[in-house]
Protein backbone atom coordinates (compact mmCIF):
# COMPACT_ATOMS: atom_id res chain seq x y z
CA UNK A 1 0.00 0.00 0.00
CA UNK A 2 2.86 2.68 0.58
CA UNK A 3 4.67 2.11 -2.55
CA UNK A 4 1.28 2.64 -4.31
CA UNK A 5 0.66 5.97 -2.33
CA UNK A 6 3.71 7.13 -3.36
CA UNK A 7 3.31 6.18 -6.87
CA UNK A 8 0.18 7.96 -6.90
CA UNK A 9 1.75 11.21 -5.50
CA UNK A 10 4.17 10.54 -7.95
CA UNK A 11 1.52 10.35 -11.21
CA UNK A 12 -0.08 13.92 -9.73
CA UNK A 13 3.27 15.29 -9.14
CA UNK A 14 3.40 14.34 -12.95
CA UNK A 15 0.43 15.46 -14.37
CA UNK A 16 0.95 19.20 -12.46
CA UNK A 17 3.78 18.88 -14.49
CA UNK A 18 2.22 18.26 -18.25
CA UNK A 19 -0.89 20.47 -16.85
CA UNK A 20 0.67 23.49 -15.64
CA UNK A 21 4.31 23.59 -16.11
CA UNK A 22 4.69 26.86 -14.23
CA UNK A 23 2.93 25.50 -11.12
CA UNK A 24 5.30 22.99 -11.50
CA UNK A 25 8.75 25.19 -11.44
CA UNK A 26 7.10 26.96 -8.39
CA UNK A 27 6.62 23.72 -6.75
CA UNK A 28 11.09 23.57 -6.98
CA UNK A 29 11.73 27.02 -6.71
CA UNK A 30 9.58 27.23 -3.12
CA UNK A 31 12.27 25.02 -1.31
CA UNK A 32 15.61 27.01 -0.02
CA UNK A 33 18.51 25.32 -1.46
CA UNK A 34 19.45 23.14 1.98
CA UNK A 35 16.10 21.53 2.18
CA UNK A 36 15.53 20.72 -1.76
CA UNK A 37 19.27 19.08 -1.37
CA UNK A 38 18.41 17.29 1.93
CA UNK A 39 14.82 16.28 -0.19
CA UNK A 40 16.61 14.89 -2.65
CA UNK A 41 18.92 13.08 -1.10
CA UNK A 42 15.92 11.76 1.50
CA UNK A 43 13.29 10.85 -0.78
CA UNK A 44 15.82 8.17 -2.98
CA UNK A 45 17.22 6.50 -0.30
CA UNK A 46 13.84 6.26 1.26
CA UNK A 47 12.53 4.59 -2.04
CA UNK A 48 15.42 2.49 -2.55
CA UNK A 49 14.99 1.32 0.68
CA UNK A 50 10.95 0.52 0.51
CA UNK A 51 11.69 -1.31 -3.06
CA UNK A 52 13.85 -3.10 -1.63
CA UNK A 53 11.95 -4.34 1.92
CA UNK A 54 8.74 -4.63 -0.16
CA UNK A 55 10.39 -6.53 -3.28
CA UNK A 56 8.82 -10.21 -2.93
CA UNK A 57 5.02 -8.30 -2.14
CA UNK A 58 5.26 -6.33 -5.14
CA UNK A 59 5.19 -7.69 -8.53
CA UNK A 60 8.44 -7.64 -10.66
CA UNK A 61 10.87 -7.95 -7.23
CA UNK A 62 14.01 -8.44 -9.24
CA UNK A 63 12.99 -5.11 -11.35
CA UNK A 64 12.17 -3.40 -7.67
CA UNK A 65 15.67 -4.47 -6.39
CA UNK A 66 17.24 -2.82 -9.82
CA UNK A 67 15.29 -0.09 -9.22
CA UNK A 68 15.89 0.06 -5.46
CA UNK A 69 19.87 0.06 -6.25
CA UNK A 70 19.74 2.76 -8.43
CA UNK A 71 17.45 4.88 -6.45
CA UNK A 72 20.45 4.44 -3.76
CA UNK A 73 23.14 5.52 -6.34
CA UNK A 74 21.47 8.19 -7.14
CA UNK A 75 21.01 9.64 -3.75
CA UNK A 76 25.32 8.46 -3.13
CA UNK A 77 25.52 10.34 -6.55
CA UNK A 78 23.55 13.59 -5.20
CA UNK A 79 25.47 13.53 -2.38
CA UNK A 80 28.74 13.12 -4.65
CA UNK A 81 27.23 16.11 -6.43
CA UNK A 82 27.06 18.25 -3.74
CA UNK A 83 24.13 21.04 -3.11
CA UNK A 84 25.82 23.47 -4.98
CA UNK A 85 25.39 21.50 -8.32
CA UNK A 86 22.32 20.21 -8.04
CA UNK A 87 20.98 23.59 -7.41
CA UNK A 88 22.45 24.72 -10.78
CA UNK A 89 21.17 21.78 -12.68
CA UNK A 90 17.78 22.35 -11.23
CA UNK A 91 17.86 25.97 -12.03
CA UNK A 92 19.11 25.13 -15.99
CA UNK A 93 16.27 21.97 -15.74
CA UNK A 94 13.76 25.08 -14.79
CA UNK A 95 14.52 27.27 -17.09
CA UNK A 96 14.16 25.38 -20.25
CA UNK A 97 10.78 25.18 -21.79
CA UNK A 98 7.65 23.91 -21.05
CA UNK A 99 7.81 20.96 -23.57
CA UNK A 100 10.90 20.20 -21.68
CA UNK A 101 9.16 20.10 -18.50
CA UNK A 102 6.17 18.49 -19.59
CA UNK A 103 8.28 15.53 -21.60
CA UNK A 104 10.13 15.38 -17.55
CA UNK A 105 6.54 15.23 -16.06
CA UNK A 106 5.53 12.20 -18.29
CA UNK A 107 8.26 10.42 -17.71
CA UNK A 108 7.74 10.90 -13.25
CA UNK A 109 3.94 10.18 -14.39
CA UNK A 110 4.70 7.13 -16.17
CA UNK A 111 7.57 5.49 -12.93
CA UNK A 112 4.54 6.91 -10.64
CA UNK A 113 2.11 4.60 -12.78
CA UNK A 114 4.07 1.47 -12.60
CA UNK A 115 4.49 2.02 -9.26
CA UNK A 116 0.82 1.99 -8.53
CA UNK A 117 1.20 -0.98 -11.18
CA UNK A 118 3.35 -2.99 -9.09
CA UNK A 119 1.78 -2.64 -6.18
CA UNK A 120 -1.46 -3.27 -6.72
């Protein structure tokens, strides 16, 4: 049940996106610079974790494990990264246009929908 939860926050998070891409860039720009980096970081190694406890309930475990390593990388790769970079890709990812965005949003809609997938 939490993995689908989240997937469904995911899939609005999404569709905000492909909606109303300037709702969406207000949504990143509202966070100071320490929290959005602290966020980031969080929110991966939280999923990463979950996929990975939750594997053998959800369907696909081997793809939730694969999915569960690289949401851990990623959050070892943020923190690689450092705050300062990430804040100046995710001003250049907010500042290009709207298709841009919106092609972004589809793609967190669509990982939000299999998640909701998987664990239903």
């Amino acid at each position: 049940m939490i993995i689908a939860v989240l997937g469904a926050l995911i899939v609005l998070l999404g569709l905000i996106g492909l909606v109303q891409p300037d709702r969406f860039r207000s949504m990143f720009g509202v966070m100071d610079s320490r929290t959005r980096f602290a966020f980031a970081v969080i929110t991966r190694l939280a999923l990463g974790g979950l996929l990975w406890w939750l594997a053998d309930e959800l369907r696909h475990p081997h793809i939730m494990r694969v999915l569960a390593v690289i949401a851990v990388a990623a959050a070892l790769g943020l923190l690689v990264m450092g705050r300062e970079r990430l804040d100046r890709l995710v001003d250049w990812w907010l500042s290009r246009a709207d298709g841009v965005l919106r092609v972004s949003a589809l793609f967190a809609a669509a990982f939000g929908g299999f998640l909701v997938y998987v664990a239903t």
